[in-house]
PDB file of N, CA and C in Angstrom:
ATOM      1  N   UNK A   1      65.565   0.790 -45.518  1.00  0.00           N
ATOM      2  CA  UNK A   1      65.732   2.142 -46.013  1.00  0.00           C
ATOM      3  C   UNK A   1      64.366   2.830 -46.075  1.00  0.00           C
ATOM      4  N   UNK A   2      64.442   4.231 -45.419  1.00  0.00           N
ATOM      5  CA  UNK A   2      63.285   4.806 -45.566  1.00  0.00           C
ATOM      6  C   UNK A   2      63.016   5.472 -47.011  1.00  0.00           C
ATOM      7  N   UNK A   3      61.804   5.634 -47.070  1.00  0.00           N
ATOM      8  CA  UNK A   3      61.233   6.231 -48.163  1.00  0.00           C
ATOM      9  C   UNK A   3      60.794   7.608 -48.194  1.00  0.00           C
ATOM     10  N   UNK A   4      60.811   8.691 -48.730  1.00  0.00           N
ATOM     11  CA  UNK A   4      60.430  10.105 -48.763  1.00  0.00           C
ATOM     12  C   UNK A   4      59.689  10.551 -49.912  1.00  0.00           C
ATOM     13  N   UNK A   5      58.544  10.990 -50.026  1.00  0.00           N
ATOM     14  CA  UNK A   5      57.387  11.303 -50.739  1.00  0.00           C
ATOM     15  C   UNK A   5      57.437  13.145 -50.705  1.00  0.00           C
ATOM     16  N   UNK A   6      56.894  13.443 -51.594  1.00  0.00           N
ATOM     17  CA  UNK A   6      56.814  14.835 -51.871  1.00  0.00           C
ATOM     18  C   UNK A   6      55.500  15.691 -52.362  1.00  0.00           C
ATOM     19  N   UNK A   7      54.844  16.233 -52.357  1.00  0.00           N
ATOM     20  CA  UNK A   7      53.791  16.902 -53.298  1.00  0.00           C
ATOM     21  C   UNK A   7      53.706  17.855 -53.206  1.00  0.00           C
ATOM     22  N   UNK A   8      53.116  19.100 -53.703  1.00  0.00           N
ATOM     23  CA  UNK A   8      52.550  19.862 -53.798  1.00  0.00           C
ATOM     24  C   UNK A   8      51.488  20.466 -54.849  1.00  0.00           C
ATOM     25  N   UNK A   9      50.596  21.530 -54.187  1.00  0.00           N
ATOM     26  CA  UNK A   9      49.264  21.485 -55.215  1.00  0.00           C
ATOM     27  C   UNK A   9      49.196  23.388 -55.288  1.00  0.00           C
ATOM     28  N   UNK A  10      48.308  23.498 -56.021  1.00  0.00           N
ATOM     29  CA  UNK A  10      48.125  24.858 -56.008  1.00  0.00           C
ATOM     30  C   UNK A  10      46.588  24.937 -55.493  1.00  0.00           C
ATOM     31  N   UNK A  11      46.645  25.776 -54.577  1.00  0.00           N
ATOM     32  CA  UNK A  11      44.866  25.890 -54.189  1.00  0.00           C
ATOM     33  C   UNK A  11      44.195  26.578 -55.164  1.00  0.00           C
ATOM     34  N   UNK A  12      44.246  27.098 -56.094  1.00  0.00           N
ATOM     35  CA  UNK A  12      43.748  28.140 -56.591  1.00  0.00           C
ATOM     36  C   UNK A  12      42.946  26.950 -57.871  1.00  0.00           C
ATOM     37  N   UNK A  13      43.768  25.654 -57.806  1.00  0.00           N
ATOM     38  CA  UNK A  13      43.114  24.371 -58.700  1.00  0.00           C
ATOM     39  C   UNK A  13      42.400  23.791 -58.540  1.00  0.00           C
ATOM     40  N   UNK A  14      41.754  23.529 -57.350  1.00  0.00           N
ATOM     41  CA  UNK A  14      41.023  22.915 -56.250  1.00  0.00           C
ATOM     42  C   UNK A  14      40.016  23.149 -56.699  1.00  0.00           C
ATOM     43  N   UNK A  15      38.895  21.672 -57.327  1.00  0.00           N
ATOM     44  CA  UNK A  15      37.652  22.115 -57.525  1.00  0.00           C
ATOM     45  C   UNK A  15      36.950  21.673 -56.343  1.00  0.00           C
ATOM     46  N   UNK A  16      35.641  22.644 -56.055  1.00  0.00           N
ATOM     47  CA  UNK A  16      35.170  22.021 -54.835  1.00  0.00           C
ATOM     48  C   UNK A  16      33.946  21.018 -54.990  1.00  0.00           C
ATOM     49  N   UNK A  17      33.722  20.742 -56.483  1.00  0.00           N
ATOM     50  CA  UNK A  17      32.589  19.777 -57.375  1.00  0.00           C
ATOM     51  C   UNK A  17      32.373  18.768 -55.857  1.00  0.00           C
ATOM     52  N   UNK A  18      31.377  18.313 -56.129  1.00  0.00           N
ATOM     53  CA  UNK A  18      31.098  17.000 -54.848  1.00  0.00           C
ATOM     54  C   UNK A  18      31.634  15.939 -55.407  1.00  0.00           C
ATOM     55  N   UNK A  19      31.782  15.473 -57.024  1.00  0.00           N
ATOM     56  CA  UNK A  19      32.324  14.601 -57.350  1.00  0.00           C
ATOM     57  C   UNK A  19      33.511  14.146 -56.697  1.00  0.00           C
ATOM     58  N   UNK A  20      34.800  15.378 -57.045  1.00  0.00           N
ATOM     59  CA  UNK A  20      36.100  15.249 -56.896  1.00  0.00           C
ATOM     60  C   UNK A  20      36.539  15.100 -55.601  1.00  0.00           C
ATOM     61  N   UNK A  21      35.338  16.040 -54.641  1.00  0.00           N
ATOM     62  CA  UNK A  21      36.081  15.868 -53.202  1.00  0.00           C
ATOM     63  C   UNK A  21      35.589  14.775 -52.585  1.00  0.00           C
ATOM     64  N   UNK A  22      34.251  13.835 -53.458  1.00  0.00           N
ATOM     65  CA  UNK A  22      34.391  12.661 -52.809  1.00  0.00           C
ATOM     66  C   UNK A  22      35.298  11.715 -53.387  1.00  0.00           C
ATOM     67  N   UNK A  23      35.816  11.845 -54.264  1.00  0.00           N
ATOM     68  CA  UNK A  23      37.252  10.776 -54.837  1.00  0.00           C
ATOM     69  C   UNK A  23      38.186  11.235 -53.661  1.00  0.00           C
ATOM     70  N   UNK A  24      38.678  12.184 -53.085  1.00  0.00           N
ATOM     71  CA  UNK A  24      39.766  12.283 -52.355  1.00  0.00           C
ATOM     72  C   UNK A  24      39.466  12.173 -50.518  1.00  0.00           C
ATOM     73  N   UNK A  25      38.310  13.020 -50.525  1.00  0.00           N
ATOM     74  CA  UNK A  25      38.459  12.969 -48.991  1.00  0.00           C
ATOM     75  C   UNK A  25      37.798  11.282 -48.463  1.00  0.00           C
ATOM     76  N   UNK A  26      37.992  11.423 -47.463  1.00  0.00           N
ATOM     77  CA  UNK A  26      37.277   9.381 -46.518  1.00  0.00           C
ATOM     78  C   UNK A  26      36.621  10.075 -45.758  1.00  0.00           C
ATOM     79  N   UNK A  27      35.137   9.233 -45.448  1.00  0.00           N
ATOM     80  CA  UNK A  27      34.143   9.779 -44.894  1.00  0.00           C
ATOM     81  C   UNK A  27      34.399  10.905 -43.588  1.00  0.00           C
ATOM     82  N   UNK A  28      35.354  10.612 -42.871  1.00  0.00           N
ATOM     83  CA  UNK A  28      35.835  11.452 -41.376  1.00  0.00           C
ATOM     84  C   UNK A  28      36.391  12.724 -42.090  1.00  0.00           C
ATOM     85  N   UNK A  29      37.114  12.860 -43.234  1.00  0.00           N
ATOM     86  CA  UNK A  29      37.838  13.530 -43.481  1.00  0.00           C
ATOM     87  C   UNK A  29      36.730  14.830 -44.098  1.00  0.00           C
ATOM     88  N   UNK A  30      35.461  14.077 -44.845  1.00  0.00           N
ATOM     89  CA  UNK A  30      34.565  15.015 -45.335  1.00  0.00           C
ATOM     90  C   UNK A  30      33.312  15.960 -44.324  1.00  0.00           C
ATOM     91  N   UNK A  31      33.387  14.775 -43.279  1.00  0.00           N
ATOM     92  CA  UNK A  31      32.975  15.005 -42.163  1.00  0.00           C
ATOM     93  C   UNK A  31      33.079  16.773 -41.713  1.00  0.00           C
ATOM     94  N   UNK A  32      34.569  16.650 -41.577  1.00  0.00           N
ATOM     95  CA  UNK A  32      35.772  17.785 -41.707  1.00  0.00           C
ATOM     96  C   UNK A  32      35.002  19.071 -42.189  1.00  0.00           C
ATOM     97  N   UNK A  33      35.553  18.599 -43.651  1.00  0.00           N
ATOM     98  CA  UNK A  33      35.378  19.387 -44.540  1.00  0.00           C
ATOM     99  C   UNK A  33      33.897  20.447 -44.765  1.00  0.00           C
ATOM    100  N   UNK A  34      32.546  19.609 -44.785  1.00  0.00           N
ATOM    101  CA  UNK A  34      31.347  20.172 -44.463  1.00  0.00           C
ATOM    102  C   UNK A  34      31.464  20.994 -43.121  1.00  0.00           C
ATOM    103  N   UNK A  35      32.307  20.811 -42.370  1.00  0.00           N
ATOM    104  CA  UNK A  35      31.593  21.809 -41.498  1.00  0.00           C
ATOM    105  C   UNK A  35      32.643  23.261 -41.507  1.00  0.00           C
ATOM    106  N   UNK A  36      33.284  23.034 -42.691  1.00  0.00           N
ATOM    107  CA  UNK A  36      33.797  24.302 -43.327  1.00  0.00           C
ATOM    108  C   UNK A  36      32.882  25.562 -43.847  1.00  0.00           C
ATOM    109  N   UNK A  37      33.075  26.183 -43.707  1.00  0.00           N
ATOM    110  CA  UNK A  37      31.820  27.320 -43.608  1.00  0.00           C
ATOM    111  C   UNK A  37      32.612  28.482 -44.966  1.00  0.00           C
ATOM    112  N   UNK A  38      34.352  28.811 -44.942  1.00  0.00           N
ATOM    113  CA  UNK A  38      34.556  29.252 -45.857  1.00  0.00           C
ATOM    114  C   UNK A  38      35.032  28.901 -47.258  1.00  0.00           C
ATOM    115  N   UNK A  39      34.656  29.350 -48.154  1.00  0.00           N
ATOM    116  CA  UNK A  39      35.377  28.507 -49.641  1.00  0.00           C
ATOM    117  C   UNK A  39      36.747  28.688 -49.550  1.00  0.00           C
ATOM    118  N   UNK A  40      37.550  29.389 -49.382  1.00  0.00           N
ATOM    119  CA  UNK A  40      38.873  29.503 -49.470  1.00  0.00           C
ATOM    120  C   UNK A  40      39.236  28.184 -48.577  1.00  0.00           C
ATOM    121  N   UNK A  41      38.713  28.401 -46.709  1.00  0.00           N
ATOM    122  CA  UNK A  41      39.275  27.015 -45.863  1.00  0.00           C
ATOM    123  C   UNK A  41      38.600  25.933 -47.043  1.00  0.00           C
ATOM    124  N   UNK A  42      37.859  25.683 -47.326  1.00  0.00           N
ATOM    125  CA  UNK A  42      37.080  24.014 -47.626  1.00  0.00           C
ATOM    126  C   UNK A  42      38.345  23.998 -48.954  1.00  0.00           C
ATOM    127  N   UNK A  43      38.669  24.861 -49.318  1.00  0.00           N
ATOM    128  CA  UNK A  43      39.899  24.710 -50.549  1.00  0.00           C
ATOM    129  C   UNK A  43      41.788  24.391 -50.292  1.00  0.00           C
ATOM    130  N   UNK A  44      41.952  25.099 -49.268  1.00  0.00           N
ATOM    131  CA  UNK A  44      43.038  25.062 -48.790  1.00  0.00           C
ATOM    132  C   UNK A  44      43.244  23.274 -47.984  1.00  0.00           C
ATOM    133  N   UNK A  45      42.028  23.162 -47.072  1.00  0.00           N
ATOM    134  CA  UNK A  45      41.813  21.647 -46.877  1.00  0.00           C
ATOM    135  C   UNK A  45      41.870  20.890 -48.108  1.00  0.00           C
ATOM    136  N   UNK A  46      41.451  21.207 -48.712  1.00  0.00           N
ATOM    137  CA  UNK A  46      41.284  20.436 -50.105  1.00  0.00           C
ATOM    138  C   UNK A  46      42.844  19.292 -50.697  1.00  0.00           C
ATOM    139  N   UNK A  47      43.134  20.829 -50.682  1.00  0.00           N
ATOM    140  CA  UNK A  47      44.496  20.679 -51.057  1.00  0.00           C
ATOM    141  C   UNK A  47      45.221  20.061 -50.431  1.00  0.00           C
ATOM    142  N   UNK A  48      45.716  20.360 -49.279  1.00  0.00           N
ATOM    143  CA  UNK A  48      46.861  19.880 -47.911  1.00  0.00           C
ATOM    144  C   UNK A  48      46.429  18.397 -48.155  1.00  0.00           C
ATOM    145  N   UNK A  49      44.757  17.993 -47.956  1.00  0.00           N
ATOM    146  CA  UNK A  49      44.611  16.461 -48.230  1.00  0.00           C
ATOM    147  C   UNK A  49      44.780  15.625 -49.727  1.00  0.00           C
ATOM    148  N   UNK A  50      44.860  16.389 -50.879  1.00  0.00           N
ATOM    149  CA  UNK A  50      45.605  15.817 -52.034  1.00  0.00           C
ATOM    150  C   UNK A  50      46.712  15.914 -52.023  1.00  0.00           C
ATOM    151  N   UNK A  51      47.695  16.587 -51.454  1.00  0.00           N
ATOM    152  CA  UNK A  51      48.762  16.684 -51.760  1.00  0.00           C
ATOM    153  C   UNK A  51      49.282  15.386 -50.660  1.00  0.00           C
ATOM    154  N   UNK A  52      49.271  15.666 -49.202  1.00  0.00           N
ATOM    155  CA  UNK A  52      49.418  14.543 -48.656  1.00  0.00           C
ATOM    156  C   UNK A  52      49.459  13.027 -48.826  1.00  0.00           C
ATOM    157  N   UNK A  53      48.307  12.620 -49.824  1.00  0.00           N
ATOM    158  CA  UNK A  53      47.934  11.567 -49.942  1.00  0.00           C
ATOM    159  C   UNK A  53      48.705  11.210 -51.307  1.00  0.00           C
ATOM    160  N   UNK A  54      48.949  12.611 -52.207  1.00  0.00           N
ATOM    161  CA  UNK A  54      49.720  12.128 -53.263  1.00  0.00           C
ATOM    162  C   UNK A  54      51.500  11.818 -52.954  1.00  0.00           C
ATOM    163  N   UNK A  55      51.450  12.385 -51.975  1.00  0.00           N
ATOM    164  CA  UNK A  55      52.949  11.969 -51.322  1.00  0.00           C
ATOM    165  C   UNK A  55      53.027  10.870 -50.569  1.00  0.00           C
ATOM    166  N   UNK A  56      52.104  10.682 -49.891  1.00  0.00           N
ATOM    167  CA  UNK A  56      51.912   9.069 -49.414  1.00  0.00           C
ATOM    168  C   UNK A  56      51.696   8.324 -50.657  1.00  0.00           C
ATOM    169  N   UNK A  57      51.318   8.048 -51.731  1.00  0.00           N
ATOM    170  CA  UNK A  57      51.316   7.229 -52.985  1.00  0.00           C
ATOM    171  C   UNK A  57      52.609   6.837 -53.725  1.00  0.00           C
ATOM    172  N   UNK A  58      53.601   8.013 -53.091  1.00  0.00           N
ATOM    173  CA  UNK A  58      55.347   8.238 -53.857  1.00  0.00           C
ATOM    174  C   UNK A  58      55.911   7.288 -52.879  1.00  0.00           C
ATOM    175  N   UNK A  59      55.258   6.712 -51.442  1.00  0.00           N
ATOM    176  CA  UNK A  59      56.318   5.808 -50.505  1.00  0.00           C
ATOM    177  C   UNK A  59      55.764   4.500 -50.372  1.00  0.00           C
ATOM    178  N   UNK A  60      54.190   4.315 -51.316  1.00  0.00           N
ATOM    179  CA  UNK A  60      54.041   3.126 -50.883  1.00  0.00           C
ATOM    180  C   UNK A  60      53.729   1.821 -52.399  1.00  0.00           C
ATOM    181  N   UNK A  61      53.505   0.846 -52.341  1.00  0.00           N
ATOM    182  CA  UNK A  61      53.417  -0.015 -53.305  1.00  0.00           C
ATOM    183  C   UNK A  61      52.302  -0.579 -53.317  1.00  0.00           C
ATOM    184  N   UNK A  62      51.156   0.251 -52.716  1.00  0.00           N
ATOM    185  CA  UNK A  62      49.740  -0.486 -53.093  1.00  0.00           C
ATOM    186  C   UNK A  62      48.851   0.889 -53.841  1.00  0.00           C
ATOM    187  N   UNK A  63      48.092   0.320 -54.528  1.00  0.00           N
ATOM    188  CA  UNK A  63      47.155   0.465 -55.851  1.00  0.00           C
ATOM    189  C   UNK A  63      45.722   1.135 -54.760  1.00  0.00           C
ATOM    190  N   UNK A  64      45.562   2.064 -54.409  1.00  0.00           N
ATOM    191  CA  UNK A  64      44.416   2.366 -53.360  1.00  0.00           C
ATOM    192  C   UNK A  64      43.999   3.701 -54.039  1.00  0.00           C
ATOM    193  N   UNK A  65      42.648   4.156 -53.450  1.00  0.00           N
ATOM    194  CA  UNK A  65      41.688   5.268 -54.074  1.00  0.00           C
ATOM    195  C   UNK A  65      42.217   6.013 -52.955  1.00  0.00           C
ATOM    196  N   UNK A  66      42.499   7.314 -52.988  1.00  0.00           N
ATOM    197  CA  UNK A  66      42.556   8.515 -51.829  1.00  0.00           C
ATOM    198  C   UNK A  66      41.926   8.186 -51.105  1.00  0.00           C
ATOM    199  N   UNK A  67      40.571   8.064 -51.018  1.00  0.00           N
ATOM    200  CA  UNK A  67      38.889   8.433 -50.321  1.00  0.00           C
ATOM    201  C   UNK A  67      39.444   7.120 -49.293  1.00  0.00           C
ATOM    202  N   UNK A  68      40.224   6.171 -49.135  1.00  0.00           N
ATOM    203  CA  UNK A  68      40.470   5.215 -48.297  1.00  0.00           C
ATOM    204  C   UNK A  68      41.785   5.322 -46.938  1.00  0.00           C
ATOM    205  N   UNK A  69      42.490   6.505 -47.643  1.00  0.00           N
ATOM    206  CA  UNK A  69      42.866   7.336 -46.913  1.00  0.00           C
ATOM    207  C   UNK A  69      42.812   8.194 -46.208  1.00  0.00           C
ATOM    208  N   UNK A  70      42.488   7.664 -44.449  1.00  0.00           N
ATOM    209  CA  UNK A  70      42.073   8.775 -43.757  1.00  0.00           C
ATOM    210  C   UNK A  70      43.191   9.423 -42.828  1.00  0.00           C
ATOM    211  N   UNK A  71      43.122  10.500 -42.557  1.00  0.00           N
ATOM    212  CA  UNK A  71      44.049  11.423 -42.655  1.00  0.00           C
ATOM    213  C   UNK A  71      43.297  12.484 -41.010  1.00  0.00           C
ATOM    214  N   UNK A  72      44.032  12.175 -40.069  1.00  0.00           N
ATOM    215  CA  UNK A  72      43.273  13.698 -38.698  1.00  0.00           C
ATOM    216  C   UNK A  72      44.826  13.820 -38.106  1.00  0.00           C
ATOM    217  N   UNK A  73      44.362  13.948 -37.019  1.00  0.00           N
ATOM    218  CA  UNK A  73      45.338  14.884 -36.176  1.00  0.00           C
ATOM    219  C   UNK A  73      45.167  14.412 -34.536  1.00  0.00           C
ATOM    220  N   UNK A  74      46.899  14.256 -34.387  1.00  0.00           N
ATOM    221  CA  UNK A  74      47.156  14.318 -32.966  1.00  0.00           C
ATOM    222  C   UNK A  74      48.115  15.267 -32.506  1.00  0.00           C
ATOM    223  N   UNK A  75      47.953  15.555 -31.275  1.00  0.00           N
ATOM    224  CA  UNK A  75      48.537  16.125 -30.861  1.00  0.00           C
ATOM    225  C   UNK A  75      48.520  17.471 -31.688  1.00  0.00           C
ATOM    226  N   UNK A  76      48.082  18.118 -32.235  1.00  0.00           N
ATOM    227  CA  UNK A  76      47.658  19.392 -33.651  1.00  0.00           C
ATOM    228  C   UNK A  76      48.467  18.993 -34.616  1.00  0.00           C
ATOM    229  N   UNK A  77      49.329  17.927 -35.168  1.00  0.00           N
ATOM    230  CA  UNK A  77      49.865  17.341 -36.011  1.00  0.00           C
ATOM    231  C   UNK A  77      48.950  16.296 -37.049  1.00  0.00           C
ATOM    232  N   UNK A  78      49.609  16.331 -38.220  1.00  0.00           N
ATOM    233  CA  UNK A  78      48.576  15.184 -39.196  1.00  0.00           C
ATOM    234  C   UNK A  78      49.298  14.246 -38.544  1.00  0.00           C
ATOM    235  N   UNK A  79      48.137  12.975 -38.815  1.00  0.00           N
ATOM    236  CA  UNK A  79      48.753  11.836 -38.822  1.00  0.00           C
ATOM    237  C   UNK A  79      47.537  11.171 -39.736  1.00  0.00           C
ATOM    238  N   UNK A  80      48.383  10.307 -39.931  1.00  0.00           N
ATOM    239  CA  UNK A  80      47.859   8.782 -41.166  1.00  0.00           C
ATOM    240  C   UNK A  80      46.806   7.824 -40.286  1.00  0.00           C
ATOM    241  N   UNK A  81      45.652   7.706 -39.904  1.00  0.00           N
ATOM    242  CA  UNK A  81      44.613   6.831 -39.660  1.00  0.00           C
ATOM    243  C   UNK A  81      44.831   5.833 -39.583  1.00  0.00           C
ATOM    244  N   UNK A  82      44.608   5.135 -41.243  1.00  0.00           N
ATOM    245  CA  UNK A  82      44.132   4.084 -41.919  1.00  0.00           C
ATOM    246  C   UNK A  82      45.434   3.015 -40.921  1.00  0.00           C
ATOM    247  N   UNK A  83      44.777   2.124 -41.144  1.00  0.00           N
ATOM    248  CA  UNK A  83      45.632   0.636 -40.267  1.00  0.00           C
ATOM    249  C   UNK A  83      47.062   0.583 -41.026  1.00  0.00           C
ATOM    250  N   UNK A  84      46.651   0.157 -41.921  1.00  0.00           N
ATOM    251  CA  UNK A  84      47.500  -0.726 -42.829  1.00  0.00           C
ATOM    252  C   UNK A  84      48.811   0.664 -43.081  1.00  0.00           C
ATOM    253  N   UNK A  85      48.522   1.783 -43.123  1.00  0.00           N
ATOM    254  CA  UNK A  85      49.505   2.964 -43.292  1.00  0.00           C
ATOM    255  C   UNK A  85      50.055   3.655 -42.059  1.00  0.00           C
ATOM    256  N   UNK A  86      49.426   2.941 -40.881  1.00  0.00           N
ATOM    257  CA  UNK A  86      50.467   4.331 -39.622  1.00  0.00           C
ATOM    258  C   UNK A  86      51.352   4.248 -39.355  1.00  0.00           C
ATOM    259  N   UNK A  87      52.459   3.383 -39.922  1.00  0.00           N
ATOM    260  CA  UNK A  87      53.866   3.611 -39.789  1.00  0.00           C
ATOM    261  C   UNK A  87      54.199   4.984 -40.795  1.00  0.00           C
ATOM    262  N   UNK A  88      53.249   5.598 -41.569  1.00  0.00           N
ATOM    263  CA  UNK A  88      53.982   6.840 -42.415  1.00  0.00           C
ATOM    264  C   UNK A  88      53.726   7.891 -41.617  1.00  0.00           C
ATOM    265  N   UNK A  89      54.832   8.842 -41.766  1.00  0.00           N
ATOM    266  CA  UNK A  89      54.859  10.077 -41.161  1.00  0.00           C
ATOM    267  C   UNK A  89      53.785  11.034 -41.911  1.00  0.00           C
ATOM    268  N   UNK A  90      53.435  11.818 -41.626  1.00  0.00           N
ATOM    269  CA  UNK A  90      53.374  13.222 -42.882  1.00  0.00           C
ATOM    270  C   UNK A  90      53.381  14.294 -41.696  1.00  0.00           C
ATOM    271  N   UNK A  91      53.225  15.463 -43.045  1.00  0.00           N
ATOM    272  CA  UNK A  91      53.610  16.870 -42.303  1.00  0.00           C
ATOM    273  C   UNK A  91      52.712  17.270 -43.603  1.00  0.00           C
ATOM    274  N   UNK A  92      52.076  18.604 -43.481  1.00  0.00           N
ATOM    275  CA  UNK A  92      51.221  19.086 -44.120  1.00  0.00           C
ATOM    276  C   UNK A  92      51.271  20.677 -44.254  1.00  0.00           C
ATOM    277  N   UNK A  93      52.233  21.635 -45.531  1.00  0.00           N
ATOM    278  CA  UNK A  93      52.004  22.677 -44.489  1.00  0.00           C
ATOM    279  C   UNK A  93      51.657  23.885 -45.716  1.00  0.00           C
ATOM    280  N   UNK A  94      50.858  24.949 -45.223  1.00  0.00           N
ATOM    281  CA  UNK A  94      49.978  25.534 -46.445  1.00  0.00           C
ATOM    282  C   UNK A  94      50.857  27.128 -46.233  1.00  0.00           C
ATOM    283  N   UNK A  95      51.329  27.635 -47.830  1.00  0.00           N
ATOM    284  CA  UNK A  95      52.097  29.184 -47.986  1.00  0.00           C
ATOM    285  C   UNK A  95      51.282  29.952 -49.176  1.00  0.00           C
ATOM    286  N   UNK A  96      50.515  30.907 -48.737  1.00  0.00           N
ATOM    287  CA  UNK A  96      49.500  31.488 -49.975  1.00  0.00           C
ATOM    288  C   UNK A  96      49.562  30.644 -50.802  1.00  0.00           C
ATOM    289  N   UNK A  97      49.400  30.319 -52.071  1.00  0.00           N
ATOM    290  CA  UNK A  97      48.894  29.742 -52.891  1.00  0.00           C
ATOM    291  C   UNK A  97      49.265  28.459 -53.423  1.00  0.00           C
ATOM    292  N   UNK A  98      49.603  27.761 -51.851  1.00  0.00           N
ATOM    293  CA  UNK A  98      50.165  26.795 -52.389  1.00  0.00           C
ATOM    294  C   UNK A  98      49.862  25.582 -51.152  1.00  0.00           C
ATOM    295  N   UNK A  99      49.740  24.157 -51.208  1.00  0.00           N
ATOM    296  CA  UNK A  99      49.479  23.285 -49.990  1.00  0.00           C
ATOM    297  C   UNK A  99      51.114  22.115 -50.486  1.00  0.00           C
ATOM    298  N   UNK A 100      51.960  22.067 -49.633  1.00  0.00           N
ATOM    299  CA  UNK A 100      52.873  21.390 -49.509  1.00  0.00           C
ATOM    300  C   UNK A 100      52.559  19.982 -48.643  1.00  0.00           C
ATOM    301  N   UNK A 101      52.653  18.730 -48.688  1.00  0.00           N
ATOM    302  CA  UNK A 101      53.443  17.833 -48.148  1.00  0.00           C
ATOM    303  C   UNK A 101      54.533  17.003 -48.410  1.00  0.00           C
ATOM    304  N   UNK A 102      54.765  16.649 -47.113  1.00  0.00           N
ATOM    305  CA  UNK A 102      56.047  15.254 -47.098  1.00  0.00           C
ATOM    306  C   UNK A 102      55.124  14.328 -46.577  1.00  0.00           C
ATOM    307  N   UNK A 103      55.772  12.946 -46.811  1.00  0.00           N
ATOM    308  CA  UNK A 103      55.225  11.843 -46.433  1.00  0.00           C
ATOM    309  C   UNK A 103      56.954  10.941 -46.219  1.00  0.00           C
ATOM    310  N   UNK A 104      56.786   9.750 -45.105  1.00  0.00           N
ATOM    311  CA  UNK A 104      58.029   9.203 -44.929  1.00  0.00           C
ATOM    312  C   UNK A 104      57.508   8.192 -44.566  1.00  0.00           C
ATOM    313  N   UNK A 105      57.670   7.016 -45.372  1.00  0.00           N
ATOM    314  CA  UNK A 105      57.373   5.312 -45.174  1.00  0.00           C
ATOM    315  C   UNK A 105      58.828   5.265 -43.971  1.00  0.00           C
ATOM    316  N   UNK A 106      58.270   4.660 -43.024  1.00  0.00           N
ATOM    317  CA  UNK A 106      59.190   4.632 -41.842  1.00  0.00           C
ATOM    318  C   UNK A 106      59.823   2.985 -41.912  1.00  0.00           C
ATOM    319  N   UNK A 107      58.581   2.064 -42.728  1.00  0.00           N
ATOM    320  CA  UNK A 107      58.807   0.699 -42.721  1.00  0.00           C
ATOM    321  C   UNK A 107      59.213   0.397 -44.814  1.00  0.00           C
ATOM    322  N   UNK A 108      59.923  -0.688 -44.758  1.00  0.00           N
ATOM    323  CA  UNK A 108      60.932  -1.191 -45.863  1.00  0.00           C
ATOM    324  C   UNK A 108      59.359  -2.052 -47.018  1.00  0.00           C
TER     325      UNK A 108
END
């Protein structure tokens, strides 16, 4: 049986502290992020990648830090990196003031 994960965040919550966005983003992902030039994008990213990762946390049963979660894109779609997680789907998708994902454990 598959699993279905949910989140959503408000961008407008999004601190852009260096602390917090190094708890969430993984080195590729911050990579990213620095070469964001506007505060609103480096926020809206922000988000789409907490929310994602907090919906990937709703399908899976291990105890992991965000920042180990890496998170890019194929095909202009997210996809899940990390080894141990690419059987999960996600979808990532941002409506003014708000960053939505799904996440779907494909494996039991």
């Amino acid at each position: 049986m598959s699993k279905i994960g949910i989140d959503i965040v408000q961008i407008d919550r999004i601190k852009l502290e260096e602390k917090y966005v190094a708890q969430i983003l993984h080195p590729d992902e911050y990579q990213f992020f620095e070469a964001l030039t506007l505060v609103e994008a480096k926020k809206q990213f922000l988000a789409g990648r907490w929310a994602a990762k907090e919906a990937i946390f709703k399908v899976i049963d291990l105890n992991i830090a965000p920042k180990s979660i890496s998170i890019g894109y194929k095909d202009n779609k997210p996809v899940v990196l990390t080894d141990n997680l690419s059987h999960i789907e996600i979808s990532i998708s941002h409506e003014k003031d708000y960053a939505v994902s799904v996440a779907l454990n494909l494996v039991n």
